[in-house]
Protein backbone atom coordinates (compact mmCIF):
# COMPACT_ATOMS: atom_id res chain seq x y z
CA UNK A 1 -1.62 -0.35 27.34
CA UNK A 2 -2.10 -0.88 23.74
CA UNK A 3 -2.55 -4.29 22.58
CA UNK A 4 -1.92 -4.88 18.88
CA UNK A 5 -3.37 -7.44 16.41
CA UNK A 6 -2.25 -8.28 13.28
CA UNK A 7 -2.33 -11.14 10.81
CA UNK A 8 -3.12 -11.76 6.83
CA UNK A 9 -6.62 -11.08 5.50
CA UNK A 10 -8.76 -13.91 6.39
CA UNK A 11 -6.72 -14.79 9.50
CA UNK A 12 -9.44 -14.13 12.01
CA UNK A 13 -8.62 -10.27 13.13
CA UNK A 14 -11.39 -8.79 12.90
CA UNK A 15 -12.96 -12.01 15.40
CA UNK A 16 -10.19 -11.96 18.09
CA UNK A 17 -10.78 -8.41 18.39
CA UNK A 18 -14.64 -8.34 19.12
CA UNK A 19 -14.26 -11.03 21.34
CA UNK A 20 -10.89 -9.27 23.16
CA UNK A 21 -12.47 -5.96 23.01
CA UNK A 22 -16.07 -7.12 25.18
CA UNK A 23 -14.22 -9.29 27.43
CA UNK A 24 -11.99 -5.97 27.96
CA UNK A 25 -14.08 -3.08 27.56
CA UNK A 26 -12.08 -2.51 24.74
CA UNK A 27 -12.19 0.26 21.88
CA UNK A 28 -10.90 -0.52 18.00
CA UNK A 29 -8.82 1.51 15.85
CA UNK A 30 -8.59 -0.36 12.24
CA UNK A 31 -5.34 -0.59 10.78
CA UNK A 32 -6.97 -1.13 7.53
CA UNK A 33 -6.14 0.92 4.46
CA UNK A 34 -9.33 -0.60 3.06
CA UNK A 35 -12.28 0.70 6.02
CA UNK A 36 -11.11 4.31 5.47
CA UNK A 37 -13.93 4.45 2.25
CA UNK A 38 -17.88 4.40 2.90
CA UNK A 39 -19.61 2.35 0.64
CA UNK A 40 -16.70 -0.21 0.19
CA UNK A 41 -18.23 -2.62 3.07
CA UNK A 42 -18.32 -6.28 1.65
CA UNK A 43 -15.35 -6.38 -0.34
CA UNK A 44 -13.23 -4.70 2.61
CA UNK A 45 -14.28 -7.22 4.96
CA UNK A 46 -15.59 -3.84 7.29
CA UNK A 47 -16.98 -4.58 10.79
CA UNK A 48 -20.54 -4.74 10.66
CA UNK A 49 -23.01 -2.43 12.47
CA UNK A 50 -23.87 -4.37 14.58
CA UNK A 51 -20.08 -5.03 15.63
CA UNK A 52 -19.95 -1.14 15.44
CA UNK A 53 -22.59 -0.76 18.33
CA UNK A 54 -21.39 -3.21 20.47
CA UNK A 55 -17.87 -2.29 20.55
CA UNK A 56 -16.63 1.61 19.45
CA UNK A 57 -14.77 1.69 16.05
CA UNK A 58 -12.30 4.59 15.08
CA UNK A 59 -10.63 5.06 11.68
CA UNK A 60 -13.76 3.74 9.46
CA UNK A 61 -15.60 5.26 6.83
CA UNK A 62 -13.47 8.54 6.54
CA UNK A 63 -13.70 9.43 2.88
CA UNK A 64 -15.32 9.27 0.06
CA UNK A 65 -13.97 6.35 -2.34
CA UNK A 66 -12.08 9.64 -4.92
CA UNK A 67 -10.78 11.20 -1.75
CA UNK A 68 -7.34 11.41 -1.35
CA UNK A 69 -6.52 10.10 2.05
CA UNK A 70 -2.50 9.36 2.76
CA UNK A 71 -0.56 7.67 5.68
CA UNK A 72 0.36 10.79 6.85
CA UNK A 73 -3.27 11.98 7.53
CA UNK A 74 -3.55 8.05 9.25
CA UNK A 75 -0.68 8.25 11.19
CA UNK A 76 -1.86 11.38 12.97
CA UNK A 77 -5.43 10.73 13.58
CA UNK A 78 -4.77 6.95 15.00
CA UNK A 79 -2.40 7.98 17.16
CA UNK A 80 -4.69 10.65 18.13
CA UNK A 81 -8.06 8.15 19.13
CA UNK A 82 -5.29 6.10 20.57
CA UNK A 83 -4.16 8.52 22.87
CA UNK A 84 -7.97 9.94 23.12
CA UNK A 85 -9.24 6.23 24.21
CA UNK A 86 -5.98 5.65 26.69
CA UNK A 87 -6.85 9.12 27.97
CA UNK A 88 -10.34 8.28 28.87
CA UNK A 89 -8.29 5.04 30.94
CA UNK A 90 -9.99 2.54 28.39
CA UNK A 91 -7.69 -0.33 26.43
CA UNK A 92 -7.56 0.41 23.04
CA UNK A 93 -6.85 -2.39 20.08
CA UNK A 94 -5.04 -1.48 16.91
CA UNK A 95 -5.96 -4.13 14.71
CA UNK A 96 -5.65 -4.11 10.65
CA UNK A 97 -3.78 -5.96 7.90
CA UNK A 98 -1.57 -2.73 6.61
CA UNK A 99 1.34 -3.60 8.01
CA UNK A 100 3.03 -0.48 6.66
CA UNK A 101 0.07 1.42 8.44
CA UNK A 102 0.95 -1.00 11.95
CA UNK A 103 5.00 0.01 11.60
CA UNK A 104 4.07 3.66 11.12
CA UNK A 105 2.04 4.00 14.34
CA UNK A 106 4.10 2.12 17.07
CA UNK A 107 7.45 3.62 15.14
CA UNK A 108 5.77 6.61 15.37
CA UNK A 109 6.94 7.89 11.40
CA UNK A 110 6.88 11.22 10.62
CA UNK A 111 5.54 11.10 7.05
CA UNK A 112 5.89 14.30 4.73
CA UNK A 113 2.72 15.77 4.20
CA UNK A 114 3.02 16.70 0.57
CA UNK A 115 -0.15 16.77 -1.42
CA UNK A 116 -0.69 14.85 -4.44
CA UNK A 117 0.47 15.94 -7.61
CA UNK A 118 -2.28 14.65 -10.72
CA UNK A 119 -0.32 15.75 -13.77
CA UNK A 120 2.94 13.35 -12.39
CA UNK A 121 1.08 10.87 -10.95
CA UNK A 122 -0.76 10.30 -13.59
CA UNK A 123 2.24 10.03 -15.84
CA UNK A 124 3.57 7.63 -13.78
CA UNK A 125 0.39 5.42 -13.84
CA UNK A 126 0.50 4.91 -17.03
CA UNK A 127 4.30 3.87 -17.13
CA UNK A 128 3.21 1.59 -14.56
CA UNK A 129 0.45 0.00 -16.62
CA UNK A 130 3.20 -2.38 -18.02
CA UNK A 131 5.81 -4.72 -16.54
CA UNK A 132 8.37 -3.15 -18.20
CA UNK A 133 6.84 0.47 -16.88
CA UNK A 134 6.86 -0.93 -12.97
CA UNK A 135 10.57 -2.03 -13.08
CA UNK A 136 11.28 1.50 -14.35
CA UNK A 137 9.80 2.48 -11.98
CA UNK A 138 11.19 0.75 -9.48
CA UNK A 139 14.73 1.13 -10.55
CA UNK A 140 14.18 4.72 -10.77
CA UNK A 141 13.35 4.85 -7.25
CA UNK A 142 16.08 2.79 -6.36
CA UNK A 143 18.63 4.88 -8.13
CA UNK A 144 16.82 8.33 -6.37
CA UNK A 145 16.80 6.30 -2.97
CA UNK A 146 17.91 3.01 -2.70
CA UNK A 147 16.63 2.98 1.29
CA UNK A 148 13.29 3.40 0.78
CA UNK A 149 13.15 0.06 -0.82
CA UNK A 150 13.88 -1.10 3.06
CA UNK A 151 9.90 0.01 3.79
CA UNK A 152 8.20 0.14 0.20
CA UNK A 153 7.56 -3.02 -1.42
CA UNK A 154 8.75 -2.40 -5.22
CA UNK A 155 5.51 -4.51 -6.06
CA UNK A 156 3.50 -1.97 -4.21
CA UNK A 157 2.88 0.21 -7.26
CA UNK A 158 1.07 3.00 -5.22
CA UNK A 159 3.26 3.31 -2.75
CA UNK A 160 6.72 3.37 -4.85
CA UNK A 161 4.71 6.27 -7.39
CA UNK A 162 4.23 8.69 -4.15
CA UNK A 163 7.61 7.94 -2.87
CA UNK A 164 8.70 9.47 -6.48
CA UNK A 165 6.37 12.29 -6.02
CA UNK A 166 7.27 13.41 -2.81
CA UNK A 167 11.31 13.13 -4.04
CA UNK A 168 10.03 15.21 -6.72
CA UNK A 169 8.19 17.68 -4.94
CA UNK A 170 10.71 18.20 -2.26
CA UNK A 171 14.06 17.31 -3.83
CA UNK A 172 14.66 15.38 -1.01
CA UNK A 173 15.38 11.47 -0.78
CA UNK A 174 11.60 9.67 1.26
CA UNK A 175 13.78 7.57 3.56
CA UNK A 176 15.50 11.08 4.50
CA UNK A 177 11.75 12.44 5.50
CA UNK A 178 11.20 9.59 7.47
CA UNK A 179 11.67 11.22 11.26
CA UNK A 180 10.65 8.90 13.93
CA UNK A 181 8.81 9.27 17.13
CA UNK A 182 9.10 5.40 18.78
CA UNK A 183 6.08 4.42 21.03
CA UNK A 184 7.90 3.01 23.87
CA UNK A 185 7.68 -0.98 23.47
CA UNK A 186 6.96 -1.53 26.64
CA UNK A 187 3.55 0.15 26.18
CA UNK A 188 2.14 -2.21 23.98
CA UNK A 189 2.19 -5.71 23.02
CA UNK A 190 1.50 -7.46 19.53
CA UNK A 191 -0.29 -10.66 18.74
CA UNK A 192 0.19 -11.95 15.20
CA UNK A 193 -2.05 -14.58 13.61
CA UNK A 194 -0.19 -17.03 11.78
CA UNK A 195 -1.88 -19.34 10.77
CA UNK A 196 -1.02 -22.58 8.30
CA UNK A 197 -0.63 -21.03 4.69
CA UNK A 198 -3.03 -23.73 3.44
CA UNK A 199 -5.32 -23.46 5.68
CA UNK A 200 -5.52 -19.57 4.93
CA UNK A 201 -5.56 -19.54 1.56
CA UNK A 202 -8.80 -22.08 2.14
CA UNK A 203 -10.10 -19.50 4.20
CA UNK A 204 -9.65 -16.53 2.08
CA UNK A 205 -11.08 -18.49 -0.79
CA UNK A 206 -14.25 -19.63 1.13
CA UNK A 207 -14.43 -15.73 1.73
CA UNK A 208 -14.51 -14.48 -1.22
CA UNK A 209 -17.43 -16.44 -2.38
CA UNK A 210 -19.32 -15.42 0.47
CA UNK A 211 -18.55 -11.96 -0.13
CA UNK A 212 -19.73 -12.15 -3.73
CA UNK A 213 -22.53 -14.02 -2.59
CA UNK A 214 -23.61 -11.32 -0.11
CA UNK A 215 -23.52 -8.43 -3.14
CA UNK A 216 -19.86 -7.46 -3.75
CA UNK A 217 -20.65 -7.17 -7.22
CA UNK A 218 -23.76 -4.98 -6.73
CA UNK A 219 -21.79 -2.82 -3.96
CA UNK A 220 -19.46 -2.39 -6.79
CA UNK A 221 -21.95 -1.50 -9.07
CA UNK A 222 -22.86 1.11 -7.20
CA UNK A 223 -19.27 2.61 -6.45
CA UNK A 224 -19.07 3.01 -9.77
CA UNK A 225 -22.32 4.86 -10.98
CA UNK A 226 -21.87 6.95 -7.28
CA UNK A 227 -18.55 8.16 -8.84
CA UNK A 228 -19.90 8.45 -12.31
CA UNK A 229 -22.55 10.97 -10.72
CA UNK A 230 -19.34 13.40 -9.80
CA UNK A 231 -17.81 13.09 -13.33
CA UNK A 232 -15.65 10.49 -12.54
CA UNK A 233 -16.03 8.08 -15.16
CA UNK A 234 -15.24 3.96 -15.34
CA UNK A 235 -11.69 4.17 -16.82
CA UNK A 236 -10.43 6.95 -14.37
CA UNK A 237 -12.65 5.56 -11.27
CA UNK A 238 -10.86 2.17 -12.04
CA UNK A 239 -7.27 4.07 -11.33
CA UNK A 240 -8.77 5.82 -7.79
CA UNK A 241 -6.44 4.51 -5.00
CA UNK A 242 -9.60 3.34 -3.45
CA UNK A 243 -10.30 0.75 -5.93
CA UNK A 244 -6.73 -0.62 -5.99
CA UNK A 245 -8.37 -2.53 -2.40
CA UNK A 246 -7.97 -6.45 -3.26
CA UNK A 247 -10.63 -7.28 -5.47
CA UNK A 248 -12.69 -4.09 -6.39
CA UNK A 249 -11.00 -3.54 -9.98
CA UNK A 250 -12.30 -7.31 -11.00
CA UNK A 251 -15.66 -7.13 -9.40
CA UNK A 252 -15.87 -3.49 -11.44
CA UNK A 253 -15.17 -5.19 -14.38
CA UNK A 254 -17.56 -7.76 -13.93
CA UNK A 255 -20.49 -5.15 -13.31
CA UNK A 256 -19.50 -3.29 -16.48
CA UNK A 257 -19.72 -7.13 -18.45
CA UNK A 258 -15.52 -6.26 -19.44
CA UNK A 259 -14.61 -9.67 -17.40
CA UNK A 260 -16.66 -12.82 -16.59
CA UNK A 261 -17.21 -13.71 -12.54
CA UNK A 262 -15.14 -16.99 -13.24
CA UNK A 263 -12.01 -14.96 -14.55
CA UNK A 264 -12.26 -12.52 -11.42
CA UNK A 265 -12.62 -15.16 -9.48
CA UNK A 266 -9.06 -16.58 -10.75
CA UNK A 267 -7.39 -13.29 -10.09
CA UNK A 268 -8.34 -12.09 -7.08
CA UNK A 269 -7.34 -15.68 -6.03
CA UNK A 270 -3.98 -15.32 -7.28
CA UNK A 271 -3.95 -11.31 -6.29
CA UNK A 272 -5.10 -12.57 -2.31
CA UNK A 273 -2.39 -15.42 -2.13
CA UNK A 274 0.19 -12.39 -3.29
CA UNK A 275 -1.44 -10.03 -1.21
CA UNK A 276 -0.88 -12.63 1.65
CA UNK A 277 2.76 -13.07 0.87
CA UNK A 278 3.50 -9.22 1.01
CA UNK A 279 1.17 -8.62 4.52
CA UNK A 280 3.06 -11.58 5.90
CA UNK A 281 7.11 -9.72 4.95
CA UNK A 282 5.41 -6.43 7.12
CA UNK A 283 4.58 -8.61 9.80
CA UNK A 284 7.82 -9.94 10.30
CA UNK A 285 8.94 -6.73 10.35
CA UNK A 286 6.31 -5.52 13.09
CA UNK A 287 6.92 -8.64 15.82
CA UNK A 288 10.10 -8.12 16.96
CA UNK A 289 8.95 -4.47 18.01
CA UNK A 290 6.95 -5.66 20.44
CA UNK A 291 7.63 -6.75 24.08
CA UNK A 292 5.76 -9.26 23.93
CA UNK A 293 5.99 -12.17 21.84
CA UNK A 294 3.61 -12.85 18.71
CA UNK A 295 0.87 -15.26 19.91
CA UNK A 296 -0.77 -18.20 17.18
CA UNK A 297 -3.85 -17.76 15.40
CA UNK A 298 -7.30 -17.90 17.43
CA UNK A 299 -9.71 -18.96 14.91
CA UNK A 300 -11.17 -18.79 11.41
């Protein structure tokens, strides 16, 4: 059985699921978009070693922060240690705050593994890099597939710019790519953490501090001269998909002195409550999946 849990950032995942997975004998596979880089540790909220060698961790510190890594690659190697861990007769706990990573497993999606294409990509970056640019964008997408809206948030930048490039790589509309292969939903249940938005966004502010108090600036700091060391310089590591993770653009512009810590502070507070708001429309979409019902929050 596969037991599922899922909730906003600062909901208490990562919590539940240490204390679920040594009660059960339990191995985690993160469902975070955000653990797949090494040396992005504070600001991604990653499990700590010490977590790590108490309880086995898949899907964590795969790439390199200016390697490409898509959800088709993720699909296929979580389902993978799921089915490796469930193989050895061990429970296995997806847990993670991608919801469109989440849907993709359990639905079992199919996702088009077409490589990335710089020269496009990069031209649509820069469209996006206005308001105006991203409801092009968006209604260009819309126009070329109107259904992939259904699983793409339009304020997802990223993910509406490599729905373009596969259409334009393939000629083919994304939502048509999208085969299925269901996990049965009696295999698995779900527990979401829900808790009061308040009371979350108190929590996710109380976080962030900490996090900046334990080095997130410094960590970024040294993202940034790591990548500068392969050529990659401040401007062009800043548009890295890695460094779209909440927070990491304004704590890079704090280490480079182009923002003070009191204006970062201010957006990633405002970025985290919208970041909140978009996790919480993929949950809704992930409950009803499951055969069991979604549980309340257990803790901080």
């Amino acid at each position: 059985m596969l037991h599922v849990i899922i909730g906003p950032t600062a909901s208490g995942k990562s919590a539940l699921a240490m204390t679920r997975a040594l009660r059960e004998g339990a191995e985690i596979v993160s469902a975070d978009s955000r653990h797949i880089y090494r040396g992005m540790n504070i600001g991604a909220n990653k499990p700590g070693l010490k977590d790590r060698a108490q309880v086995p961790h898949h899907m964590i510190d795969l790439r390199d922060a200016h390697e490409p890594y898509g959800l088709a690659e993720y699909v296929q190697a979580a389902r993978a240690a799921i089915a490796e861990i469930e193989g050895r007769g061990q429970p296995a706990l997806l847990v993670g705050g991608t919801g469109q990573w989440v849907a993709a497993v359990l639905q079992g999606w199919q996702v088009p593994e077409v490589p990335p294409q710089p020269i496009l990509r990069t031209t649509l970056e820069d469209e996006a890099s206005t308001p105006a640019g991203v409801r092009a964008l968006e209604a260009r997408l819309r126009a070329a597939d109107p259904e992939a809206l259904t699983t793409i948030d339009p304020r997802n930048v990223r993910r509406v710019i490599r729905a373009l490039e596969v259409i334009a790589v393939t000629g083919q509309r994304w939502s048509a790519l999208q085969a299925r292969a269901p996990r049965d939903p009696a295999s698995y249940t779900v527990t979401v953490l829900r808790p009061e938005r308040e009371r979350l966004y108190a929590a996710a502010d109380a976080r962030l501090l900490k996090m900046i108090s334990e080095g997130w600036i410094e960590e970024t700091r040294a993202l940034l001269d790591a990548l500068a060391s392969r050529g990659i310089d401040h401007a062009a590591a800043l548009r890295l998909p890695a460094m779209s993770a909440l927070g990491y653009r304004q704590m890079a512009r704090v280490s480079i002195g182009a923002m003070t810590l009191d204006e970062a502070i201010v957006e990633v507070k405002h970025d985290t409550r919208r970041y909140i708001r978009m996790q919480e429309t993929w949950f809704r979409k992930i409950a009803p999946l499951s055969a069991a019902p979604a549980h309340p929050p257990h803790g901080g």
